[in-house]
N, C-alpha and C. Protein backbone atom coordinates (compact mmCIF):
# COMPACT_ATOMS: atom_id res chain seq x y z
N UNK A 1 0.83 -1.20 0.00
CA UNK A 1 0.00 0.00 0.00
C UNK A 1 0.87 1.26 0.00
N UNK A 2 2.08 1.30 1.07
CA UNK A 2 2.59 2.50 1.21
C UNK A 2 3.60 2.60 0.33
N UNK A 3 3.76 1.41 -0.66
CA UNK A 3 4.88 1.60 -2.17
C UNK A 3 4.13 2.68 -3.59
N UNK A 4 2.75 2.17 -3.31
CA UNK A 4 1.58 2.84 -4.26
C UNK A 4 1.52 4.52 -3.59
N UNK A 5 1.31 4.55 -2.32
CA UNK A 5 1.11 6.02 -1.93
C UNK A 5 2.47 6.55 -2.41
N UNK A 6 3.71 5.86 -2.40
CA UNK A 6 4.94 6.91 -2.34
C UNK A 6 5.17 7.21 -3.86
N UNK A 7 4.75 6.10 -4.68
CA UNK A 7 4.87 6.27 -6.35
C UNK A 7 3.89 7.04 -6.96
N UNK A 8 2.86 7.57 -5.86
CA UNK A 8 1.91 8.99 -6.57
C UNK A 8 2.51 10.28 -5.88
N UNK A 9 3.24 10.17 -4.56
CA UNK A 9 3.74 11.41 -4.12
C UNK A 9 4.62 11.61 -5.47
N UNK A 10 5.77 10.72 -5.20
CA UNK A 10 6.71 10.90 -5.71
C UNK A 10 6.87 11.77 -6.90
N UNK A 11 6.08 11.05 -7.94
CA UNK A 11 5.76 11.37 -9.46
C UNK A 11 4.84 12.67 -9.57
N UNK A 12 4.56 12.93 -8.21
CA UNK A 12 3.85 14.19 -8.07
C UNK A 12 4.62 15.36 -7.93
N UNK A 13 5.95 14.88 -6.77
CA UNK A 13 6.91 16.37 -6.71
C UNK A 13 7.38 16.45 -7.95
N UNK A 14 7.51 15.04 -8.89
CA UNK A 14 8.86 15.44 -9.70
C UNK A 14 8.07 16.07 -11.18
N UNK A 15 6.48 16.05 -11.27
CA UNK A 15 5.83 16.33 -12.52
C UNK A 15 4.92 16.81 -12.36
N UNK A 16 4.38 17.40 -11.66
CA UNK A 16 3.18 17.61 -10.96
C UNK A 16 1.67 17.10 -11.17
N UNK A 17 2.21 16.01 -11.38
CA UNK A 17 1.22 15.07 -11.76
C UNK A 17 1.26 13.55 -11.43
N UNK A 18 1.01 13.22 -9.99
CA UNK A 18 1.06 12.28 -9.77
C UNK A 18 0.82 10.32 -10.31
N UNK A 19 1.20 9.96 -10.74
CA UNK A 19 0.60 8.44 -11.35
C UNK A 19 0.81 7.16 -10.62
N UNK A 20 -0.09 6.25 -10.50
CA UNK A 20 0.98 4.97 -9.96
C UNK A 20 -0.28 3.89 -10.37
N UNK A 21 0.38 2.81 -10.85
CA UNK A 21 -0.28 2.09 -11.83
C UNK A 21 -1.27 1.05 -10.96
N UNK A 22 -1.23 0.52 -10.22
CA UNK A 22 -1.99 -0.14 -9.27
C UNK A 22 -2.88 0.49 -8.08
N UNK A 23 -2.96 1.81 -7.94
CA UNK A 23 -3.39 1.94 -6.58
C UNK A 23 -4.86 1.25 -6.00
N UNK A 24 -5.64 1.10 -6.64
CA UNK A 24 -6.96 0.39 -6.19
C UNK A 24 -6.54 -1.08 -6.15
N UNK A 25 -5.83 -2.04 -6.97
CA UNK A 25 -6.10 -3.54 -6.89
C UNK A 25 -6.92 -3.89 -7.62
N UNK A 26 -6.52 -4.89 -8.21
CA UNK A 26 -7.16 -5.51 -9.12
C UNK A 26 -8.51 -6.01 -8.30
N UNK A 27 -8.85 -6.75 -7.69
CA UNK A 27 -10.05 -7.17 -7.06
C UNK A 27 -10.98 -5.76 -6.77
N UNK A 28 -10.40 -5.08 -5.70
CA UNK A 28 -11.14 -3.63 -5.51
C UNK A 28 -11.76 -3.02 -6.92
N UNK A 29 -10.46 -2.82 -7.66
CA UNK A 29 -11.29 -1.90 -9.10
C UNK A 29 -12.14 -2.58 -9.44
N UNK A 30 -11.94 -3.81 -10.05
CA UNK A 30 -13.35 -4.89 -10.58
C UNK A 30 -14.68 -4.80 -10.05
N UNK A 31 -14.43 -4.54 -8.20
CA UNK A 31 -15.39 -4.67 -7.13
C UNK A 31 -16.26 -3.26 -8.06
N UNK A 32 -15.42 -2.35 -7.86
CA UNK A 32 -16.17 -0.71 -7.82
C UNK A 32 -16.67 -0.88 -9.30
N UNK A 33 -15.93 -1.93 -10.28
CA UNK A 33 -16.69 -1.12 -11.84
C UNK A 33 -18.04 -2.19 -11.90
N UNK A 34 -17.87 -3.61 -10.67
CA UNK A 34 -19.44 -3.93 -10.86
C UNK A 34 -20.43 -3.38 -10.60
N UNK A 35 -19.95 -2.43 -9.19
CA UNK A 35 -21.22 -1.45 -8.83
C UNK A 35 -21.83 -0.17 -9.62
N UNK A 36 -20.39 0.24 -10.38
CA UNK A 36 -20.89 1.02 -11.39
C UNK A 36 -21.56 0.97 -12.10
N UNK A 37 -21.46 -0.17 -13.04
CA UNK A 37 -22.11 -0.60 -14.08
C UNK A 37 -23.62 -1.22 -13.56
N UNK A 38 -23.75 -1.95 -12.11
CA UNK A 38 -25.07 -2.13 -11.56
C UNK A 38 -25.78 -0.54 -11.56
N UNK A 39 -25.01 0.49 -10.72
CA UNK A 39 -26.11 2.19 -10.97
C UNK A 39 -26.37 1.98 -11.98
N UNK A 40 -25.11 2.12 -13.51
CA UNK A 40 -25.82 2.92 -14.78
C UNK A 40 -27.51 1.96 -15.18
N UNK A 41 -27.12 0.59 -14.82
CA UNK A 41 -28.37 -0.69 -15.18
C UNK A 41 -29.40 0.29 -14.55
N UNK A 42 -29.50 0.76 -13.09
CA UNK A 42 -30.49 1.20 -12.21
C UNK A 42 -31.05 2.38 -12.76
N UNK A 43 -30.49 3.26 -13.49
CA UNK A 43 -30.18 4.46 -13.77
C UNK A 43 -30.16 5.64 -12.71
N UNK A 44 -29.11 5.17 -12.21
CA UNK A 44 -28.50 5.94 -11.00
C UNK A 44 -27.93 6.97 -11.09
N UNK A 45 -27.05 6.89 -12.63
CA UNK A 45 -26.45 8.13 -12.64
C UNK A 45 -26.50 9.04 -13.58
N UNK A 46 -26.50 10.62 -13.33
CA UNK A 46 -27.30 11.40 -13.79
C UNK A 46 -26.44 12.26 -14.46
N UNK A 47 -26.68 12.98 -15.78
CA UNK A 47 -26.00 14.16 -16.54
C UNK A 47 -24.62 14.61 -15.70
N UNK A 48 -23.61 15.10 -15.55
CA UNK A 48 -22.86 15.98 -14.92
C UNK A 48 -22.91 17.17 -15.36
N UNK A 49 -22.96 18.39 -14.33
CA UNK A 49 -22.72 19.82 -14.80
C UNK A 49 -21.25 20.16 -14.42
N UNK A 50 -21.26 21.55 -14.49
CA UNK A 50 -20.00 22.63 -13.81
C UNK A 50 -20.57 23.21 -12.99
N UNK A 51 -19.87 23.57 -11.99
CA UNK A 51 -19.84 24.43 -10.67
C UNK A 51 -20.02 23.79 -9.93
N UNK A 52 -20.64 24.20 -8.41
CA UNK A 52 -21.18 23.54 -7.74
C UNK A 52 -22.59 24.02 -7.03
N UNK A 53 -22.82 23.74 -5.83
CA UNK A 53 -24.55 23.61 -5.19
C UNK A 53 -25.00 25.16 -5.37
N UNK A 54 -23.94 25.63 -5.23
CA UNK A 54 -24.80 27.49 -5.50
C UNK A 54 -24.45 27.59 -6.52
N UNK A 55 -23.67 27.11 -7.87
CA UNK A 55 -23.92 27.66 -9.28
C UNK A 55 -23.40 26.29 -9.75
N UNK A 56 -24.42 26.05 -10.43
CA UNK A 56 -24.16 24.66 -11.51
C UNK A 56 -24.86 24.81 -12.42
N UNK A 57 -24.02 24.44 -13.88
CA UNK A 57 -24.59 24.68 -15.22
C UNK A 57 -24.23 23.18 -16.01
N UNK A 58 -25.20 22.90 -16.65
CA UNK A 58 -25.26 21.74 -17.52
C UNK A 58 -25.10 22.06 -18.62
N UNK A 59 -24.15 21.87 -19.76
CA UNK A 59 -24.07 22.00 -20.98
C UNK A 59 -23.63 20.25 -21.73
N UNK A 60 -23.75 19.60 -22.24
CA UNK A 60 -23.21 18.35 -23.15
C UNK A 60 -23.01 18.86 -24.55
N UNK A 61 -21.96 20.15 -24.68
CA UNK A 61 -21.33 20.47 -25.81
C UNK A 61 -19.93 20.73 -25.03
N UNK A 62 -19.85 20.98 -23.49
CA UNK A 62 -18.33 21.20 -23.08
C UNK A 62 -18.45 19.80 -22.32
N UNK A 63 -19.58 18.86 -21.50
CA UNK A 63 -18.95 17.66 -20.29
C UNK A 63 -20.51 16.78 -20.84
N UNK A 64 -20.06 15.56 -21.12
CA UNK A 64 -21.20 15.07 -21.74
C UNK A 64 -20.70 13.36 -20.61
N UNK A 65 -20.67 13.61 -19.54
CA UNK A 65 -20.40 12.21 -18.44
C UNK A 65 -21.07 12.14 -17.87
N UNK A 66 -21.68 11.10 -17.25
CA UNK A 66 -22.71 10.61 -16.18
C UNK A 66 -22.08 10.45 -14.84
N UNK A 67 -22.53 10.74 -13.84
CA UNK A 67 -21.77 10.26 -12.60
C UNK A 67 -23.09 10.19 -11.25
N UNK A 68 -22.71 9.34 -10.30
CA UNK A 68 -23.09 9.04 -9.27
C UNK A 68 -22.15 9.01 -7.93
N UNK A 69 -22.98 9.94 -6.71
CA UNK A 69 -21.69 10.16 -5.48
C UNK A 69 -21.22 9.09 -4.72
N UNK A 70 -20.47 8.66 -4.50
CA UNK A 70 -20.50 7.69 -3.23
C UNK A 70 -20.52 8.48 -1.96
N UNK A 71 -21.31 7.35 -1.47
CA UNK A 71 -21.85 7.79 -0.06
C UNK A 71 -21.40 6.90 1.28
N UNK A 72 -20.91 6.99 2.14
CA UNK A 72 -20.66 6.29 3.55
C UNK A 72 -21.94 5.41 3.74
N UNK A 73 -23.22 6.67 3.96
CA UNK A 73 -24.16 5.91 4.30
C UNK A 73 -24.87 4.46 3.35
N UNK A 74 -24.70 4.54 2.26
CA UNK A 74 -25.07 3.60 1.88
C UNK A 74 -24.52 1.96 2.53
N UNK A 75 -23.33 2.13 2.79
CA UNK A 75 -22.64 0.80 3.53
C UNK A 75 -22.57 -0.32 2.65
N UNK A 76 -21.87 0.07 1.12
CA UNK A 76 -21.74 -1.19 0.64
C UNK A 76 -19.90 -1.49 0.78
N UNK A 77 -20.13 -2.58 0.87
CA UNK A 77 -19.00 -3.61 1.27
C UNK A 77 -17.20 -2.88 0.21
N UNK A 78 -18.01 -2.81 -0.78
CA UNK A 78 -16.25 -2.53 -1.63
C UNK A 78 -16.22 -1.22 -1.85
N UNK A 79 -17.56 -0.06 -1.53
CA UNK A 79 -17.24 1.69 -1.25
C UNK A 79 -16.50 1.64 0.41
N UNK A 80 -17.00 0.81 1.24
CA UNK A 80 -16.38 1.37 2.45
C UNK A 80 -14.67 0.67 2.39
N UNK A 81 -14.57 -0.61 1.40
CA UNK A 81 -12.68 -0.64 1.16
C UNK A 81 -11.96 0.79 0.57
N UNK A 82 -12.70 1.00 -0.22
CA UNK A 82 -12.52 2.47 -0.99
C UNK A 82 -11.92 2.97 0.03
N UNK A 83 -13.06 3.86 1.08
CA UNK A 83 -13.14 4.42 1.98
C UNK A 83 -12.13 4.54 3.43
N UNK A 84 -11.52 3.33 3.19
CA UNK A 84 -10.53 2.65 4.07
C UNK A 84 -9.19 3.25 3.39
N UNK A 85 -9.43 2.61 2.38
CA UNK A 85 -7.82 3.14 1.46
C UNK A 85 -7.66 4.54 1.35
N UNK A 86 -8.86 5.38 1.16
CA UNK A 86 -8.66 6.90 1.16
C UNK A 86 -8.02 7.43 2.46
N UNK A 87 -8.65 6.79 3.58
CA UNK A 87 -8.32 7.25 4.88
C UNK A 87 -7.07 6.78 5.06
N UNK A 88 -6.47 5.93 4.87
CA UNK A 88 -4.83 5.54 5.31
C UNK A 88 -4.08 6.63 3.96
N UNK A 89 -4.29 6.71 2.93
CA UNK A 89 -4.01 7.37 1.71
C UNK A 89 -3.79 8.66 2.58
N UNK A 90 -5.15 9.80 2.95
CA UNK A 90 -4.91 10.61 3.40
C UNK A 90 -3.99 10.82 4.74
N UNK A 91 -4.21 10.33 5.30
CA UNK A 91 -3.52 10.16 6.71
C UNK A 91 -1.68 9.99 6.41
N UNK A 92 -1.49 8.95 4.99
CA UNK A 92 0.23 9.17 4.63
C UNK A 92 0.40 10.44 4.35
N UNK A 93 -0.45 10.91 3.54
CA UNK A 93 -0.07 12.03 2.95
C UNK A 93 -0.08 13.28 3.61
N UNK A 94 -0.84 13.16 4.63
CA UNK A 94 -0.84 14.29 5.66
C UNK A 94 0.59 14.26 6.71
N UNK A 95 0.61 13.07 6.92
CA UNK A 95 2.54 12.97 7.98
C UNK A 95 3.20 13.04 7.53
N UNK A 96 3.35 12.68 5.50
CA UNK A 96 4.71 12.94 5.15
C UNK A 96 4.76 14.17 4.63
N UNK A 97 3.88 14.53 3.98
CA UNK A 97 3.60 16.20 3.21
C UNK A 97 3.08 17.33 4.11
N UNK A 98 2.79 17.12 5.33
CA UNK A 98 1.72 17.91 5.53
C UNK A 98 1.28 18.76 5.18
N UNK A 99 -0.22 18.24 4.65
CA UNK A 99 -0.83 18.54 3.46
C UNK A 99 -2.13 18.97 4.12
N UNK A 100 -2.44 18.57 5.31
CA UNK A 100 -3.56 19.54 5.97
C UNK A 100 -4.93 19.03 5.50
N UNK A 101 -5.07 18.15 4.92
CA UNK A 101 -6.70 17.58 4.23
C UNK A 101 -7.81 16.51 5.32
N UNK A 102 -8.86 17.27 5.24
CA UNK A 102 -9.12 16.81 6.15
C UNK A 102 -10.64 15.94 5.70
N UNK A 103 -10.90 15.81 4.15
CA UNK A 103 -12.06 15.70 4.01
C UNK A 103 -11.96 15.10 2.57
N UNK A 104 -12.76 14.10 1.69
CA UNK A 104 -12.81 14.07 0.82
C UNK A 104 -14.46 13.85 0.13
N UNK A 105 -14.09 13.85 -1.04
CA UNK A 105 -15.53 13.77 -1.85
C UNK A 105 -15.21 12.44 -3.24
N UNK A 106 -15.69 11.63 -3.52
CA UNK A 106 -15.97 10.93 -4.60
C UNK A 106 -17.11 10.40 -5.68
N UNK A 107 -17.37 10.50 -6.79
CA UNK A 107 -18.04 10.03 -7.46
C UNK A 107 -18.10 8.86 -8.52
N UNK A 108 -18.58 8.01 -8.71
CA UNK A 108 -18.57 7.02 -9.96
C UNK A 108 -18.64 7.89 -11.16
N UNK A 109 -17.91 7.53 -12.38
CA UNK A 109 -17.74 8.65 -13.38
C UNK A 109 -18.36 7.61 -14.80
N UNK A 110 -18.98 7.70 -15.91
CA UNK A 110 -18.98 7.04 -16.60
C UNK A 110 -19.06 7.91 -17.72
N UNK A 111 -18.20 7.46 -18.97
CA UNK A 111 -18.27 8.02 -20.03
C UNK A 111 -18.89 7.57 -21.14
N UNK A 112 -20.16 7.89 -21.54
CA UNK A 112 -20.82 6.56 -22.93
C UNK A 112 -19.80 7.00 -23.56
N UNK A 113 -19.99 5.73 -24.97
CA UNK A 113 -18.70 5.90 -26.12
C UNK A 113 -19.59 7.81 -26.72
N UNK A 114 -18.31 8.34 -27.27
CA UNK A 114 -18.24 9.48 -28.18
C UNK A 114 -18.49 10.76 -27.04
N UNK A 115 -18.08 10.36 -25.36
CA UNK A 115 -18.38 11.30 -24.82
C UNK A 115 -17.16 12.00 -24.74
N UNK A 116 -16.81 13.32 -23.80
CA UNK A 116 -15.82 14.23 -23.66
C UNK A 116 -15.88 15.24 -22.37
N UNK A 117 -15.07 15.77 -21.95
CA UNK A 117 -14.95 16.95 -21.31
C UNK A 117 -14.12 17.94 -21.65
N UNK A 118 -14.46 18.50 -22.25
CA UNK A 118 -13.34 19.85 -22.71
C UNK A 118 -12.45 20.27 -21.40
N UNK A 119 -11.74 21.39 -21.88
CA UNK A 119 -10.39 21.95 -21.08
C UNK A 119 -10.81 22.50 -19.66
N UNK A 120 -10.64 22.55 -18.66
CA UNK A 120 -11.01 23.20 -17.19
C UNK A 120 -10.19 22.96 -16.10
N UNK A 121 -10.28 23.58 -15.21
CA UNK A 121 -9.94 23.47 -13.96
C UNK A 121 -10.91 23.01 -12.71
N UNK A 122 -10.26 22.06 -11.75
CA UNK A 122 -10.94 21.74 -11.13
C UNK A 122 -11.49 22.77 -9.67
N UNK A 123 -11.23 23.63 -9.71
CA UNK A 123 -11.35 24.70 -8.23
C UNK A 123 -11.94 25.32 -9.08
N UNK A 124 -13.57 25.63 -7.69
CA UNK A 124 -14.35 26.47 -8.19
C UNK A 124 -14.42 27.96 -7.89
N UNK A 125 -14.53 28.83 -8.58
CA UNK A 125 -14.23 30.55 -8.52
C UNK A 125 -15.11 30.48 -7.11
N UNK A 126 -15.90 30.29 -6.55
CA UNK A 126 -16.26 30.79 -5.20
C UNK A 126 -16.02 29.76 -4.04
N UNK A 127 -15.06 28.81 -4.11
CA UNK A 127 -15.14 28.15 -3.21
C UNK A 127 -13.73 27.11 -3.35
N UNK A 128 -12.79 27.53 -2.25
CA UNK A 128 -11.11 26.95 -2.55
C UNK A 128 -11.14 25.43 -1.71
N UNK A 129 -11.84 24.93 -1.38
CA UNK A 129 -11.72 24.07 -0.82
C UNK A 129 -11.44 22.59 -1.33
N UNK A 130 -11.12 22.46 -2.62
CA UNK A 130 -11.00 21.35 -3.42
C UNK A 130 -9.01 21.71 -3.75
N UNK A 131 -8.29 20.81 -2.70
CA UNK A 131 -6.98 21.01 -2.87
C UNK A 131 -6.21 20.14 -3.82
N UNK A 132 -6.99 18.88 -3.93
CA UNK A 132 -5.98 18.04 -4.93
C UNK A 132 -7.30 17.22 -5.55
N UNK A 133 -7.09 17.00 -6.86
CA UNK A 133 -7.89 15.78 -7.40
C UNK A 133 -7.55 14.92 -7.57
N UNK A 134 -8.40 13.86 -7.56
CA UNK A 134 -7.76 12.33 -8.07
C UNK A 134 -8.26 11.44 -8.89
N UNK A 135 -8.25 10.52 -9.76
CA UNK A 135 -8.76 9.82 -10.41
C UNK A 135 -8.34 8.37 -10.38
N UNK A 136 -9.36 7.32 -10.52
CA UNK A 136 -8.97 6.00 -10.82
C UNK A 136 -9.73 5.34 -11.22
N UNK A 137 -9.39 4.75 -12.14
CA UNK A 137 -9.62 4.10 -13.15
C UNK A 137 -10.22 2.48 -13.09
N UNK A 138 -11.47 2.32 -13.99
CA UNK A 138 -11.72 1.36 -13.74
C UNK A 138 -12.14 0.71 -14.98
N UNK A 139 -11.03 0.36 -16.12
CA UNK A 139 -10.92 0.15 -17.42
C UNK A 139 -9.94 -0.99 -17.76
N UNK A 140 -10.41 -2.29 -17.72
CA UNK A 140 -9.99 -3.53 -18.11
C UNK A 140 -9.31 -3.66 -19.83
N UNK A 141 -8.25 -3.84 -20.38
CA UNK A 141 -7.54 -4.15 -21.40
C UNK A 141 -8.21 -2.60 -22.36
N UNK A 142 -7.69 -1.52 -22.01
CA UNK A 142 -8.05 -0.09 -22.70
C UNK A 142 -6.57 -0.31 -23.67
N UNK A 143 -7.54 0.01 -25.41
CA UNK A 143 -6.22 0.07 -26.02
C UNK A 143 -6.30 1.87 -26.24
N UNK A 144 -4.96 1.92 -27.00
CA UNK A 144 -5.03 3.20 -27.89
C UNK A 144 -6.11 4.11 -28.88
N UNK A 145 -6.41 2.69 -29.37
CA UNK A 145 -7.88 3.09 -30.51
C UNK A 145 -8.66 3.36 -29.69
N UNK A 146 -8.92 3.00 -28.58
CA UNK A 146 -10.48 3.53 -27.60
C UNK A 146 -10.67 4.72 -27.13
N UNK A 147 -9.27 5.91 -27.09
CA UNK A 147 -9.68 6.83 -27.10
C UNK A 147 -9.40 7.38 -25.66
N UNK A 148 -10.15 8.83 -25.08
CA UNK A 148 -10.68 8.80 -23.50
C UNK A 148 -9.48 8.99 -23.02
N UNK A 149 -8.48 9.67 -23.51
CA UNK A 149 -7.19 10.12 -22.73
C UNK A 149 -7.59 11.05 -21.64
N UNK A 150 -6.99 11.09 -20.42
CA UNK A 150 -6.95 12.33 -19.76
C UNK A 150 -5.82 13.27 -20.22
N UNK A 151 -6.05 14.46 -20.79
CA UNK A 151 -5.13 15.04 -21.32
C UNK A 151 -4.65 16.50 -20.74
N UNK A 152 -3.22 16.46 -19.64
CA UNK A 152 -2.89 17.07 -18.55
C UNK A 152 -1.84 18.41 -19.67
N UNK A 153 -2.54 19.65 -19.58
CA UNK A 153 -2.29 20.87 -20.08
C UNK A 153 -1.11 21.49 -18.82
N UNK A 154 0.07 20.86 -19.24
CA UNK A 154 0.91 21.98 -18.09
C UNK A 154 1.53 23.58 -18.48
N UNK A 155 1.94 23.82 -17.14
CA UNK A 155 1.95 25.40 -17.55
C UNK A 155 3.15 26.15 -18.80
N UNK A 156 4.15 24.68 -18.62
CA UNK A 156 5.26 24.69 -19.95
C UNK A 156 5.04 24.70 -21.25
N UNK A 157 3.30 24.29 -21.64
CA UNK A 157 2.40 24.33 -22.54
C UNK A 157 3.06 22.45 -23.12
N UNK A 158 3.26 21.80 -22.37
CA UNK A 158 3.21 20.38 -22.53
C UNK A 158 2.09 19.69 -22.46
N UNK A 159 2.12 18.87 -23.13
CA UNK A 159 0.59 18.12 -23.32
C UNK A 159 1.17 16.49 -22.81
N UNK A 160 0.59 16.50 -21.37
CA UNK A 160 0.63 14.56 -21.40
C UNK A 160 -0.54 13.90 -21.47
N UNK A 161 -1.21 13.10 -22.23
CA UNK A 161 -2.04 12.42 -22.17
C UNK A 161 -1.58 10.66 -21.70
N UNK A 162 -3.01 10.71 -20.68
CA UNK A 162 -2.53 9.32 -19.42
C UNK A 162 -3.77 8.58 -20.13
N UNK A 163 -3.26 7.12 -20.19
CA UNK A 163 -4.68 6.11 -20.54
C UNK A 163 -5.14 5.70 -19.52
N UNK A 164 -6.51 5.55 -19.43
CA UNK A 164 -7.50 5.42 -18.23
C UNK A 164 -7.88 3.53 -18.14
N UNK A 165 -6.40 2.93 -18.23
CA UNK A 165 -6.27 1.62 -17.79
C UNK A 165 -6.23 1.12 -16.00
N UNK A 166 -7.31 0.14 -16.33
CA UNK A 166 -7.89 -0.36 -14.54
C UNK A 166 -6.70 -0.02 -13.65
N UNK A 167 -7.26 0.37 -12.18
CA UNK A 167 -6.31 0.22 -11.43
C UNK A 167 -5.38 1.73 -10.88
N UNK A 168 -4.97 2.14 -12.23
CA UNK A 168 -4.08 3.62 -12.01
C UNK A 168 -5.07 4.27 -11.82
N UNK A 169 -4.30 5.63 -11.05
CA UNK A 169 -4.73 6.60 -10.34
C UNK A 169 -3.90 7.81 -10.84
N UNK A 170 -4.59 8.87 -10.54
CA UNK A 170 -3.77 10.03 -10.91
C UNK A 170 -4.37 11.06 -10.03
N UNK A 171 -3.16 12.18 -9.84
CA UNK A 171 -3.32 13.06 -8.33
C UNK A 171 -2.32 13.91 -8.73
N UNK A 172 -3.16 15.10 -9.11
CA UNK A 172 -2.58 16.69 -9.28
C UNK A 172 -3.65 17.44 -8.78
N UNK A 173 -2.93 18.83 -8.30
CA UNK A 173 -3.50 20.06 -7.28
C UNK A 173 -4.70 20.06 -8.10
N UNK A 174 -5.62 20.74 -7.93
CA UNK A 174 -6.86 20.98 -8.06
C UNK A 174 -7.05 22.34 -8.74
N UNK A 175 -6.13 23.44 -8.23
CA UNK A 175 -6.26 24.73 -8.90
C UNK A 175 -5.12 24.83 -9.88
N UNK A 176 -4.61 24.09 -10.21
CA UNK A 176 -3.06 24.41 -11.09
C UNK A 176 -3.45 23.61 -11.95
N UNK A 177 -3.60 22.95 -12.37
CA UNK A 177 -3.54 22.01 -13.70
C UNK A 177 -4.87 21.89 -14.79
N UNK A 178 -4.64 22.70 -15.46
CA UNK A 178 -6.21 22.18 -16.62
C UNK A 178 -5.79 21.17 -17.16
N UNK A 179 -7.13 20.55 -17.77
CA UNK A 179 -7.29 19.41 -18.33
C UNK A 179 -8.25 18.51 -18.81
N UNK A 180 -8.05 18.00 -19.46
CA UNK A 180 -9.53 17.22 -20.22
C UNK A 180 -9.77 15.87 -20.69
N UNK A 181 -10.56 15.47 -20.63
CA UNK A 181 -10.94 14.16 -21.15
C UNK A 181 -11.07 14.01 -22.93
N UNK A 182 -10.09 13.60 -23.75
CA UNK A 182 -10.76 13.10 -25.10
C UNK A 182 -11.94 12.12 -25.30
N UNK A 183 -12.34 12.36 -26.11
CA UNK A 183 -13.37 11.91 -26.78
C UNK A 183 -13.01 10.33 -26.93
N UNK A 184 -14.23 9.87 -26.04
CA UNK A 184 -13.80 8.30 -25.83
C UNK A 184 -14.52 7.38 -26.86
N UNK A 185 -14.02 6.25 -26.95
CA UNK A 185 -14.60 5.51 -28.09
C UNK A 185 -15.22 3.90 -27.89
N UNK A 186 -15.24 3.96 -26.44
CA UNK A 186 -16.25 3.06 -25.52
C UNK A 186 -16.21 3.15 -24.41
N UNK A 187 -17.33 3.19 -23.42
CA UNK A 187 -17.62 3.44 -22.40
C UNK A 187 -16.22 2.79 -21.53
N UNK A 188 -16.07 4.85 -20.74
CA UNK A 188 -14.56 4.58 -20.06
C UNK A 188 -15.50 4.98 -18.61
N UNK A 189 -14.92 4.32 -17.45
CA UNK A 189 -15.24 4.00 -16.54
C UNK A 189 -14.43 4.64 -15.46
N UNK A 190 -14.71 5.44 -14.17
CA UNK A 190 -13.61 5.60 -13.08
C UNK A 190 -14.42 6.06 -11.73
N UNK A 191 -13.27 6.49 -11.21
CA UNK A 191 -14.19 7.28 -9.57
C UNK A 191 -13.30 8.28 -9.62
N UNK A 192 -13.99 9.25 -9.45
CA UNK A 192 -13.07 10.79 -9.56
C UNK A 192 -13.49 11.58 -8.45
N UNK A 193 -12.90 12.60 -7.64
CA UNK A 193 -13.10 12.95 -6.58
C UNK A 193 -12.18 13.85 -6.03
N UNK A 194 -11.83 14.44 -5.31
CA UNK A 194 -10.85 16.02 -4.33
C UNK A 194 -10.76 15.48 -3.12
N UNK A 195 -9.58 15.52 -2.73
CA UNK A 195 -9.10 15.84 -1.48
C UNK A 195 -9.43 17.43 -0.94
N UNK A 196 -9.60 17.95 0.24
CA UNK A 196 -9.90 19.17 1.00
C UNK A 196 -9.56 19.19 2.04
């Protein structure tokens, strides 16, 4: 566990863009993309907008993804492993960085094929409390042709695009880094969410 936390710090001081190819586990990710794929069956999960609870706007010409929150209260068996791993996750990262976070938020993310999110930042103009984002992935044998890059706009005007293969995770600041999702070419799958 604490080889996975140090290979997203790590890759984080040195690029500001953290990666590390396993952090969920193979069993865990599988766990989370059955429940996913059980919501979308339910139709659990709903349009995504921009902003947040005091200004949110829906457009599907700039973010055309579906997502559903995870919740504590619900008490299912492989959100509260999640939930476990976030808390030891945060807790490293707070003794070795102190990084001061005291709170997080997550959602199930789903992308139908031909969806996208154009260019943005994740911190919202009235509200700083979203310090780092994270993503992980829950995408079994993703080739090249499928599309659905996360594509990380740094301030050197470098372009890295990361494939959203099961398992990896990715963790950059929240107000520094734009970035976007390409246009995917079959339903790409993850849990995306902020540290605070």
């Amino acid at each position: 566990m604490e080889k996975n936390f140090n290979e997203l710090i790590e890759s984080f001081i040195e690029n500001k863009v953290g990666i590390t190819d396993n952090f969920l586990g193979e069993a865990l990710a599988s766990n989370l993309k059955a429940n996913l794929i059980a919501y979308y069956q339910e139709k659990l999960l709903l349009s995504a907008g921009t902003g947040n609870k005091i200004l949110v706007t829906k457009d599907n010409l700039f973010r055309s993804d579906k997502i559903y929150w995870l919740d504590h209260g619900r008490n299912n068996a492989h959100e509260n492993e999640f939930f476990d791993l976030m808390d030891h996750f945060i807790a490293y990262l707070n003794d070795t960085c102190y990084t001061g976070i005291t709170g997080y938020e997550f959602h199930y993310t789903l992308y139908e094929e031909g969806s996208f999110y154009k260019k943005h930042i994740d911190q919202f103009r009235n509200d700083e409390s979203r310090k780092y984002s994270m993503v992980m992935y829950l995408n079994e044998g993703w080739a090249a042709s499928d599309g659905g890059e996360l594509r990380i706009h740094h301030s050197d005007s470098r372009q890295q695009n990361i494939s959203p293969d099961s398992g990896k995770s990715v963790f950059f600041k929240s107000s520094e880094l734009e970035h976007e999702v390409l246009v995917t070419n079959k339903p790409r799958m993850s849990i995306t969410g902020w540290l605070k």
